[in-house]
Protein backbone atom coordinates (compact mmCIF):
# COMPACT_ATOMS: atom_id res chain seq x y z
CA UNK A 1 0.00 0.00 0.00
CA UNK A 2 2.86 2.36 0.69
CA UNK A 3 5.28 1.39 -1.70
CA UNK A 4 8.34 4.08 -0.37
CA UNK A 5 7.69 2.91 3.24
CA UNK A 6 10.97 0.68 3.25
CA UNK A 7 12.71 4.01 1.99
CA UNK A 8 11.85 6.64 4.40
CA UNK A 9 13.08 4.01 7.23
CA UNK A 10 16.24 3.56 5.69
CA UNK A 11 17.47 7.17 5.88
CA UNK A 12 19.54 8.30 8.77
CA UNK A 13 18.12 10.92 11.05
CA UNK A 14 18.55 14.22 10.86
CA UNK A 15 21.63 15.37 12.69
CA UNK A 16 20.21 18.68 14.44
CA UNK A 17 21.72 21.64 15.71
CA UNK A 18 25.25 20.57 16.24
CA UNK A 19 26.21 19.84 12.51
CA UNK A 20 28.15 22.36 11.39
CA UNK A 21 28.56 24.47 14.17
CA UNK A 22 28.72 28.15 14.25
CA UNK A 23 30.55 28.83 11.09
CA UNK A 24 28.17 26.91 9.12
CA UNK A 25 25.67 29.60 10.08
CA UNK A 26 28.18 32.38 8.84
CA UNK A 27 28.51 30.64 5.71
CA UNK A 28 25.15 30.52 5.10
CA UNK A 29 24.13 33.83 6.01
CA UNK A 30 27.26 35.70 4.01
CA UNK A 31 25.14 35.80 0.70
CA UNK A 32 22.90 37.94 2.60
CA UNK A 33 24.75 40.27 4.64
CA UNK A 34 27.28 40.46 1.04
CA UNK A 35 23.67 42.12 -0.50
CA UNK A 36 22.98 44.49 2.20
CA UNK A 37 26.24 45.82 2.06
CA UNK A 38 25.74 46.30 -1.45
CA UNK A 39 22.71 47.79 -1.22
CA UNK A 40 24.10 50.17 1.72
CA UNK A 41 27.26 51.99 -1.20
CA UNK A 42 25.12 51.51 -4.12
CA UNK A 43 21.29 53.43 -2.78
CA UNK A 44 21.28 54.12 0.78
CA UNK A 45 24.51 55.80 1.24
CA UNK A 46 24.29 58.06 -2.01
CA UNK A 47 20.63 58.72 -1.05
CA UNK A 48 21.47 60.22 2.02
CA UNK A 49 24.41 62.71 1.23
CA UNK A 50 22.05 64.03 -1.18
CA UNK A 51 19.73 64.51 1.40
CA UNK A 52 22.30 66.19 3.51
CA UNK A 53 23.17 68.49 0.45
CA UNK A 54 19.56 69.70 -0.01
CA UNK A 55 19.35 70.65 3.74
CA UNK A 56 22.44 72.61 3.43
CA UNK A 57 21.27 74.39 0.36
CA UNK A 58 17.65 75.32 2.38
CA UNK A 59 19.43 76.51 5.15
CA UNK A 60 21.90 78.12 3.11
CA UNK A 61 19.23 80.17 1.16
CA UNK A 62 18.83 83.65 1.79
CA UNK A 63 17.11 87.28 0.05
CA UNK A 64 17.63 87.78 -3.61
CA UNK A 65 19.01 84.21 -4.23
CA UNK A 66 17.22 82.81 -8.00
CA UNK A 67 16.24 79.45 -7.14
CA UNK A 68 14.46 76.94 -9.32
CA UNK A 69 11.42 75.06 -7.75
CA UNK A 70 10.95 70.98 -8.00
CA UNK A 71 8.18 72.10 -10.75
CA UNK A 72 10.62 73.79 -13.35
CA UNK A 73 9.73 77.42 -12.13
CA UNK A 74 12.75 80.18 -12.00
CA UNK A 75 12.32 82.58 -9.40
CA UNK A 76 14.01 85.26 -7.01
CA UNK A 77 13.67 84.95 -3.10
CA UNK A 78 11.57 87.99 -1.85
CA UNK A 79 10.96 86.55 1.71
CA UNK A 80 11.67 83.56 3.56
CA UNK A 81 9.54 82.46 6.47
CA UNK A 82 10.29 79.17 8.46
CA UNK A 83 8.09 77.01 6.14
CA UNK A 84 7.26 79.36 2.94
CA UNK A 85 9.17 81.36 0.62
CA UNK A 86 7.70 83.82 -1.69
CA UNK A 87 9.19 83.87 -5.00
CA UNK A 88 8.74 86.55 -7.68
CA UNK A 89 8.31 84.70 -10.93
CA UNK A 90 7.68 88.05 -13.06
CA UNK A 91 7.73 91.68 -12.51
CA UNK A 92 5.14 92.00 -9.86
CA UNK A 93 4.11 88.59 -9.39
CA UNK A 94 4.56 86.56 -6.43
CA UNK A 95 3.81 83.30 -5.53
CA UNK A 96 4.33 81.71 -2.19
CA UNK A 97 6.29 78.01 -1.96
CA UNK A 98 6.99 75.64 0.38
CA UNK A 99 10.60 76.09 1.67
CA UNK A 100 11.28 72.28 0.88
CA UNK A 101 10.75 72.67 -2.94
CA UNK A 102 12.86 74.59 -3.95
CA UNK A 103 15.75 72.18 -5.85
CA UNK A 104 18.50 74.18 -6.55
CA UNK A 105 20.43 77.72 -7.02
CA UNK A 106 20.86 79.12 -10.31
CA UNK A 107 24.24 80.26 -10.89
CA UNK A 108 24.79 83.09 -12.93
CA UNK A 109 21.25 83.24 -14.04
CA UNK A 110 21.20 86.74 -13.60
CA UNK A 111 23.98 87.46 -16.50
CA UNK A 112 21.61 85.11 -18.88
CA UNK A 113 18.53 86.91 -18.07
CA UNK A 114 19.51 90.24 -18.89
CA UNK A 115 20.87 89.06 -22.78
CA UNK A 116 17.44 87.26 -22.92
CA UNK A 117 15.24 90.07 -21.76
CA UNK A 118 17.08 92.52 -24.47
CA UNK A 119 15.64 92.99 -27.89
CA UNK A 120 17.30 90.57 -30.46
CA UNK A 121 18.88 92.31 -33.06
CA UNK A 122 16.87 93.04 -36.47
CA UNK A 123 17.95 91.50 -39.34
CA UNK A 124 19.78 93.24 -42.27
């Protein structure tokens, strides 16, 4: 009736815990802690300098600055309050922000904006 009856008695018993002793569990848990460490250089550690960075650059921020929002929009710092900033995107319009959106400075923006708002030349 069972036909593999004769085979499960003839295999020896499980040894238990005291096989292969503590470096056995080493062994098999060094795939493991090899991917975490991985994982640690290649996302978490990157991840969180940048982090660091972006605090810096909010802290760092100050009247006048042109900043450039998570959204794409250019503007210059009119005030900054401990959770807003109000940026003017145009002459005369202002548009209030949350202090953590804004991405980055723009550097030398202001040299760029000048040959842009000027006139291009007329053709001959």
């Amino acid at each position: 009736m069972f036909p593999f009856e004769g085979v499960a008695h003839a295999m020896a018993p499980s040894g238990g815990a005291g096989d292969g002793g503590p470096m056995s569990a080493i062994v098999q848990f060094a795939p493991l802690i090899l991917i975490f460490v991985v994982f640690w250089f290649l996302v978490i550690r990157p991840q969180q300098k940048k982090a660091k960075a972006h605090r810096e650059l909010l802290t760092a921020l100050k009247r006048g600055d042109e900043v450039y929002t998570d959204s794409g929009i250019l503007g210059t710092i009119q005030r900054i309050g401990e959770t807003q900033i109000s940026l003017e995107i145009a002459p005369k319009v202002v548009i209030r922000i949350q202090r953590g959106r804004v991405a980055d400075v723009a550097k030398g923006s202001k040299d760029k904006d000048s040959d842009a708002d000027a006139a291009p030349p007329e053709p001959k």
